[in-house]
PDB file of N, CA and C in Angstrom:
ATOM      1  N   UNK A   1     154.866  52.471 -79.850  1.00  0.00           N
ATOM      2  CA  UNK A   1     154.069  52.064 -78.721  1.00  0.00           C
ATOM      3  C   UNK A   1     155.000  51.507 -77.651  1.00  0.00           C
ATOM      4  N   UNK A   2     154.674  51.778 -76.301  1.00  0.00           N
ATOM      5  CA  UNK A   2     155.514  51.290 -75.476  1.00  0.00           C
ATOM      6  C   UNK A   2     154.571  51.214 -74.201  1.00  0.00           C
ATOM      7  N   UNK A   3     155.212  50.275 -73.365  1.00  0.00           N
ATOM      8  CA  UNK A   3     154.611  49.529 -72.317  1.00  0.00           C
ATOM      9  C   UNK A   3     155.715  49.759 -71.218  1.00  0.00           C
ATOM     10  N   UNK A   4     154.813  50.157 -69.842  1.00  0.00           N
ATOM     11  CA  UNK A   4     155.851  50.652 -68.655  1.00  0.00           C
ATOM     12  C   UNK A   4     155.225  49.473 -67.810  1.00  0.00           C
ATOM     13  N   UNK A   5     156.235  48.980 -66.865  1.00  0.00           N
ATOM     14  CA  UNK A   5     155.887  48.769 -65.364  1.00  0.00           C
ATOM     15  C   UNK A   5     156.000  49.589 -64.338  1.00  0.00           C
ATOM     16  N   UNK A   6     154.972  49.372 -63.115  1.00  0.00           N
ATOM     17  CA  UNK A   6     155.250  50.202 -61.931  1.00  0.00           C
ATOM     18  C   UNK A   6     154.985  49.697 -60.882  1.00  0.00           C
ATOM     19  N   UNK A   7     156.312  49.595 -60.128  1.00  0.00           N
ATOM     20  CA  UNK A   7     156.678  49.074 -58.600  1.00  0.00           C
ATOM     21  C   UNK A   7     156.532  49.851 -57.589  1.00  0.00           C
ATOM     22  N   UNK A   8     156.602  49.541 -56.712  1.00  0.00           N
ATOM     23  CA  UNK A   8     156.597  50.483 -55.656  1.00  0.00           C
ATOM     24  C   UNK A   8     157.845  50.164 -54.794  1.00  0.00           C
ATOM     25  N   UNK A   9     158.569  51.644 -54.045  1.00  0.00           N
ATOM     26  CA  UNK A   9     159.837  51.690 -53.537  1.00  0.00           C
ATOM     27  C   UNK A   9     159.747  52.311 -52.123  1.00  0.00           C
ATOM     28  N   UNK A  10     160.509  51.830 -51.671  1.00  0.00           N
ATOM     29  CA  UNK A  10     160.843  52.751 -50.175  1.00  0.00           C
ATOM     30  C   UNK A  10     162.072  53.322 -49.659  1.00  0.00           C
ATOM     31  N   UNK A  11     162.323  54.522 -49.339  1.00  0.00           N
ATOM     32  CA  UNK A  11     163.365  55.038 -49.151  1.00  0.00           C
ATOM     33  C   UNK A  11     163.897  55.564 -47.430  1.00  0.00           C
ATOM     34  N   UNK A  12     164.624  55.715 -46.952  1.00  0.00           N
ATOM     35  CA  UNK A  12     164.351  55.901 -45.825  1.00  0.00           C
ATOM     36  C   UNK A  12     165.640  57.167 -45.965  1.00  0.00           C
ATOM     37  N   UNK A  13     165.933  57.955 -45.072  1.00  0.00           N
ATOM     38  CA  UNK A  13     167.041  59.029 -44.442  1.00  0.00           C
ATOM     39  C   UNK A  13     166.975  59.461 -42.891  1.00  0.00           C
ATOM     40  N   UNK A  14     167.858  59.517 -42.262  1.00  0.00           N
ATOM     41  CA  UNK A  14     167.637  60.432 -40.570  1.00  0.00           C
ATOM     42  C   UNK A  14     167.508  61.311 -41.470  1.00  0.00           C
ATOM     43  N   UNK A  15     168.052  62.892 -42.680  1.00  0.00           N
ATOM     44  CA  UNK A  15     167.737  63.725 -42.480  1.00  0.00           C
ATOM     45  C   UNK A  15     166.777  64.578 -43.248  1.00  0.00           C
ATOM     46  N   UNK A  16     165.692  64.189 -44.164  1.00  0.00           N
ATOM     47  CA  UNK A  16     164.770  64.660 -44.771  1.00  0.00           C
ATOM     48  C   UNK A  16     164.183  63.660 -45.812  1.00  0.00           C
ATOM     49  N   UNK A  17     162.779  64.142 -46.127  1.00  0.00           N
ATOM     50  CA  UNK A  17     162.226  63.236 -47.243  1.00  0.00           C
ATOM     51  C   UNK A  17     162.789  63.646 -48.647  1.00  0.00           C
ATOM     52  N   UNK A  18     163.294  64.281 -49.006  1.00  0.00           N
ATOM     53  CA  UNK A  18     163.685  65.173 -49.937  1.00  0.00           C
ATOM     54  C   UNK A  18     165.208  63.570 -50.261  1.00  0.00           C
ATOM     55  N   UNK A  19     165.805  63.371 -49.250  1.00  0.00           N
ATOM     56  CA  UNK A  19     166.673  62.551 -49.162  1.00  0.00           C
ATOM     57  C   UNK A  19     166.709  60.854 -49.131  1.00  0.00           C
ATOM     58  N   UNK A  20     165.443  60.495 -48.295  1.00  0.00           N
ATOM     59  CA  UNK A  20     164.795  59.890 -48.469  1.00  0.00           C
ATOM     60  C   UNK A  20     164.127  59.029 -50.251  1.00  0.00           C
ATOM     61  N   UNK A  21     163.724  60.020 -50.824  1.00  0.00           N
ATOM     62  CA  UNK A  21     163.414  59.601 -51.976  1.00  0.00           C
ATOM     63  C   UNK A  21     164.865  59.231 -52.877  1.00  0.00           C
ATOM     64  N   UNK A  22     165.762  60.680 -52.761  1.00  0.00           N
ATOM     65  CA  UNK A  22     167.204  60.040 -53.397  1.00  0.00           C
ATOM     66  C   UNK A  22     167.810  58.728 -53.515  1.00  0.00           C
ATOM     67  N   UNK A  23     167.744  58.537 -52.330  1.00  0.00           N
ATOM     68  CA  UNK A  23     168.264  57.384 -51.819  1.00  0.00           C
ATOM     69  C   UNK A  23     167.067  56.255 -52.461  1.00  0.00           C
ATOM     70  N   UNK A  24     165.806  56.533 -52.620  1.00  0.00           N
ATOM     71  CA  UNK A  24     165.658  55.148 -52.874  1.00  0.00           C
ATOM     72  C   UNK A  24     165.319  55.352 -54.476  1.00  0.00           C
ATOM     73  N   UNK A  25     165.347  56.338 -55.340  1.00  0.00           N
ATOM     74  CA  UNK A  25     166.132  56.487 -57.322  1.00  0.00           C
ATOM     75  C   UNK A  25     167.261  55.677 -56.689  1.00  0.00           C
ATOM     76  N   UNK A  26     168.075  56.496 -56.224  1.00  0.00           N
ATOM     77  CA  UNK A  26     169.316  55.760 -56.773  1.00  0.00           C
ATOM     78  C   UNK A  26     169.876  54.042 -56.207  1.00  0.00           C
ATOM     79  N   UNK A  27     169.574  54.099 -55.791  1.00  0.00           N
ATOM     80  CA  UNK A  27     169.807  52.630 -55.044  1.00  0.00           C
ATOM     81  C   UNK A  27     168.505  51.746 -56.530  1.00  0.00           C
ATOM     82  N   UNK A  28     167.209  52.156 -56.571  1.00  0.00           N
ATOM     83  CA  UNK A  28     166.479  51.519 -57.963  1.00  0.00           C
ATOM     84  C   UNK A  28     167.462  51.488 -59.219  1.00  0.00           C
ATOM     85  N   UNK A  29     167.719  52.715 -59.123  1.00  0.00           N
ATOM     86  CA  UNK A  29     168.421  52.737 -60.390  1.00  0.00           C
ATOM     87  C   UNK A  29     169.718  51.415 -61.072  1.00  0.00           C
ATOM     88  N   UNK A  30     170.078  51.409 -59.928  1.00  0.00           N
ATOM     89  CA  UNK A  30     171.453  50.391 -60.247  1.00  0.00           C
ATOM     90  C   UNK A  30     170.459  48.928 -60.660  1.00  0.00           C
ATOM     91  N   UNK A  31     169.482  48.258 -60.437  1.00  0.00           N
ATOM     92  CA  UNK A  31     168.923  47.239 -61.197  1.00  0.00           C
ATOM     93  C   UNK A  31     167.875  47.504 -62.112  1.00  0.00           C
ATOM     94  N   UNK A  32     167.710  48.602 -62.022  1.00  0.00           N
ATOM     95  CA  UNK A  32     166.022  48.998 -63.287  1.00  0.00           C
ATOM     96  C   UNK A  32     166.547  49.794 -64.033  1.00  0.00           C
ATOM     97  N   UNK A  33     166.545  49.520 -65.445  1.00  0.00           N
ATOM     98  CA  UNK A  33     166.892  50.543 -66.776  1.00  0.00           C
ATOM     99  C   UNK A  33     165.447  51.697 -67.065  1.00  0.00           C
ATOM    100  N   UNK A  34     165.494  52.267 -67.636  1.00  0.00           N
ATOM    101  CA  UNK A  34     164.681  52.737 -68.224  1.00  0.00           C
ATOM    102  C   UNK A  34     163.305  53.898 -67.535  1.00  0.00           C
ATOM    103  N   UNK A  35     164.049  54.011 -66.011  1.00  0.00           N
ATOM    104  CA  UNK A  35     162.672  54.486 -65.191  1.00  0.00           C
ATOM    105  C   UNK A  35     162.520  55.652 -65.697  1.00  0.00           C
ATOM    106  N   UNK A  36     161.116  56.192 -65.855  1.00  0.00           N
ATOM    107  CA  UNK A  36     160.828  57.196 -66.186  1.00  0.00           C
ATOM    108  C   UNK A  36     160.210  58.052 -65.322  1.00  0.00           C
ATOM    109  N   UNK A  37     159.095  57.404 -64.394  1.00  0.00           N
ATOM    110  CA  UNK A  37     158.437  58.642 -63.712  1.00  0.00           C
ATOM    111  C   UNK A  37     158.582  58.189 -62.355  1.00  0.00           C
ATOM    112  N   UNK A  38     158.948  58.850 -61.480  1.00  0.00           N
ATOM    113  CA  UNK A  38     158.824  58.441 -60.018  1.00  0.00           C
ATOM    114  C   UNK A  38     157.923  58.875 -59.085  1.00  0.00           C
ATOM    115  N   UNK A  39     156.627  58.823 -58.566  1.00  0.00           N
ATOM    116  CA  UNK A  39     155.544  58.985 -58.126  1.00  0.00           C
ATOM    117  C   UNK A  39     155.437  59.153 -56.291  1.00  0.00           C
ATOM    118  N   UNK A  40     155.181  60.128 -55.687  1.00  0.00           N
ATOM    119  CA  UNK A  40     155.753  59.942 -54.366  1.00  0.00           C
ATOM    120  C   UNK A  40     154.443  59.989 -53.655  1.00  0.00           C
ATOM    121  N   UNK A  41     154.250  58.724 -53.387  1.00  0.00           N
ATOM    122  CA  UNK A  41     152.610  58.299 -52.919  1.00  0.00           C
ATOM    123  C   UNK A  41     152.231  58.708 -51.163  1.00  0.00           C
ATOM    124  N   UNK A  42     153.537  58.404 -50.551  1.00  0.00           N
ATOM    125  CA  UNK A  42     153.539  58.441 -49.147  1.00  0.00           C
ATOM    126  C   UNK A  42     154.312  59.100 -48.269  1.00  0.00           C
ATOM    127  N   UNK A  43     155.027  60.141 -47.218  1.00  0.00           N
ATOM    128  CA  UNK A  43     155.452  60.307 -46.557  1.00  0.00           C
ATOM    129  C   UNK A  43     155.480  59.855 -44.976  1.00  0.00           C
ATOM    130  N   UNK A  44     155.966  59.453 -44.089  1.00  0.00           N
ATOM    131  CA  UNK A  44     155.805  59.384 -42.845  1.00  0.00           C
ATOM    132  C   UNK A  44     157.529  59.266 -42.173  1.00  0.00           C
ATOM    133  N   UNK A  45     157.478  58.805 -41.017  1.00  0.00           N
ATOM    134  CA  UNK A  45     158.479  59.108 -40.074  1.00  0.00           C
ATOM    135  C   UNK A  45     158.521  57.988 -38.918  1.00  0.00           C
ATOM    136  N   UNK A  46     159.809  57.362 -38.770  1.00  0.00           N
ATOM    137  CA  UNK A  46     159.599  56.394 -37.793  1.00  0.00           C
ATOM    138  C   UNK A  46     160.056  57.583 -36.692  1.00  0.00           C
ATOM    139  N   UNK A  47     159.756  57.152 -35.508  1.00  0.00           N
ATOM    140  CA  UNK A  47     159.747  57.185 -33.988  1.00  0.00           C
ATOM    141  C   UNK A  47     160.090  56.931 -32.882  1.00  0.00           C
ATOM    142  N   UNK A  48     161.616  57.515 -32.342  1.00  0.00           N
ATOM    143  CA  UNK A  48     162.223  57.051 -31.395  1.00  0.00           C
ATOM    144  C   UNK A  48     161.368  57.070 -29.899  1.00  0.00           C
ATOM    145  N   UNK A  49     162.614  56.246 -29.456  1.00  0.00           N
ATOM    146  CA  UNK A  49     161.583  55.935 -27.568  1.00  0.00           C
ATOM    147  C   UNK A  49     161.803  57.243 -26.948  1.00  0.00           C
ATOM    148  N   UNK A  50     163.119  58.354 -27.169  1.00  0.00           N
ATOM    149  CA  UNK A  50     163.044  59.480 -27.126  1.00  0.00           C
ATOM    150  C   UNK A  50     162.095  60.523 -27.615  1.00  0.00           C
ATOM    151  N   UNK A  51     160.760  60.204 -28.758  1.00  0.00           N
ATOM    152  CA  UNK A  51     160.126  61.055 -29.197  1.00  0.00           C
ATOM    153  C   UNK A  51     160.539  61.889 -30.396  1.00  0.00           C
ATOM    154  N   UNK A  52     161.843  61.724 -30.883  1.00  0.00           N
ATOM    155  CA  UNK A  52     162.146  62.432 -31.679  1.00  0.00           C
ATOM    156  C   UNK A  52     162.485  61.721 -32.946  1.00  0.00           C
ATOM    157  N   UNK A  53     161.963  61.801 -34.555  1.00  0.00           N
ATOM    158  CA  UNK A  53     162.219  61.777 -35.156  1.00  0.00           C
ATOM    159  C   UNK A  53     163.847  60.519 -35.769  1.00  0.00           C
ATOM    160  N   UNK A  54     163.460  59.526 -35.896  1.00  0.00           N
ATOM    161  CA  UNK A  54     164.707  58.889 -36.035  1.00  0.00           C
ATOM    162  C   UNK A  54     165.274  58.615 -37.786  1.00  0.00           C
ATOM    163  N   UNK A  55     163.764  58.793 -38.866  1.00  0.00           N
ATOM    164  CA  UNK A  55     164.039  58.522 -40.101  1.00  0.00           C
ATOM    165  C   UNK A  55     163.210  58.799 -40.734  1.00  0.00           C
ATOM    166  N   UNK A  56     162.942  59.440 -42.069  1.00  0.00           N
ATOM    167  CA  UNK A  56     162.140  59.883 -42.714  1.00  0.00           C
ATOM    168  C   UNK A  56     161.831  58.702 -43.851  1.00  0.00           C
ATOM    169  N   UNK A  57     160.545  58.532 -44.366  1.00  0.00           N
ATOM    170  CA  UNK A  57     160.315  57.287 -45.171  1.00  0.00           C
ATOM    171  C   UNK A  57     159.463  58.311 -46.422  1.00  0.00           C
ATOM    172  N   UNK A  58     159.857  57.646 -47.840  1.00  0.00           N
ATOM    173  CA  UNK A  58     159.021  58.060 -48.921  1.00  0.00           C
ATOM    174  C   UNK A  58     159.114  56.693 -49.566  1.00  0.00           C
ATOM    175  N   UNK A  59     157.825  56.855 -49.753  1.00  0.00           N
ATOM    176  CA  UNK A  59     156.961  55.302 -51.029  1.00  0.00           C
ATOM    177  C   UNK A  59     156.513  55.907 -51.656  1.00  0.00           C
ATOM    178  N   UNK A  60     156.929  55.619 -53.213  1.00  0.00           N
ATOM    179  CA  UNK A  60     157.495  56.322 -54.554  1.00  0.00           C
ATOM    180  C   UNK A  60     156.409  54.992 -55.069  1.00  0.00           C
ATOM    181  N   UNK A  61     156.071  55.374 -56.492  1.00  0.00           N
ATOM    182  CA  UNK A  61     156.047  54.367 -57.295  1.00  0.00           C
ATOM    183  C   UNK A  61     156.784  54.889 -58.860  1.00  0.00           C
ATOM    184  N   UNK A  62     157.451  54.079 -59.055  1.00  0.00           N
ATOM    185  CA  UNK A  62     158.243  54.026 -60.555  1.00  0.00           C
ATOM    186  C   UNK A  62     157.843  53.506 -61.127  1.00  0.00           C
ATOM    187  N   UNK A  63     158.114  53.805 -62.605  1.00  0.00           N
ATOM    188  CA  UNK A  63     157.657  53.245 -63.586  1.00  0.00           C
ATOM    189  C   UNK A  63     159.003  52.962 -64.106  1.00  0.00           C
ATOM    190  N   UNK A  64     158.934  51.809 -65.107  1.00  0.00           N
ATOM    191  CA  UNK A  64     160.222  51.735 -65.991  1.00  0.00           C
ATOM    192  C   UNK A  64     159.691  50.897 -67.414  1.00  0.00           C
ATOM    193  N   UNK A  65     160.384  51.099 -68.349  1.00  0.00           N
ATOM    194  CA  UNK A  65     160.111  50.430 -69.868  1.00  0.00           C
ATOM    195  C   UNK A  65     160.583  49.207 -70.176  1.00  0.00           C
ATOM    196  N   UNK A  66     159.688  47.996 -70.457  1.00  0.00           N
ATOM    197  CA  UNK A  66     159.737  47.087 -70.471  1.00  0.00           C
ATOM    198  C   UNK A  66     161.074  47.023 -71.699  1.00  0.00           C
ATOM    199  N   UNK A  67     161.666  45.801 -71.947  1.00  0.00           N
ATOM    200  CA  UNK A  67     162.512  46.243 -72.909  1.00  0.00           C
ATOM    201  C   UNK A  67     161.998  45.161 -73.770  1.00  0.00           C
ATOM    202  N   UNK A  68     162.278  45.037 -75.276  1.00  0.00           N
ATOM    203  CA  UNK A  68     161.996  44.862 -76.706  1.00  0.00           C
ATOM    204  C   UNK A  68     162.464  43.006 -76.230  1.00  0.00           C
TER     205      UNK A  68
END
């Protein structure tokens, strides 16, 4: 039997959500053992005064295994 927690994360990139999410596994990863599922709840995009696209955002939720 085992028991998970699940947080929620945010990732940001200038160049895709695809990158976006990378960035925010791996940056989780270095303090959370055990994550298992990463859940990608949200996409959106901040918005320069130029109109164009300045950063892509993904809010993930992870899970990870409580430990013994």
């Amino acid at each position: 039997m085992s028991v998970y927690k699940v947080i929620e994360i945010v990732g940001t990139s200038p160049d895709s959500w695809e990158d976006a999410a990378s960035a925010a596994v791996e940056k989780a990863s270095g303090s959370l053992r055990d994550m298992r599922i990463g859940e990608v709840k949200e996409f959106d995009v901040t918005i320069g005064d130029d109109g164009r696209i300045e950063a892509y955002r993904v809010r993930l939720s992870v899970s990870f295994k409580f430990e013994s």
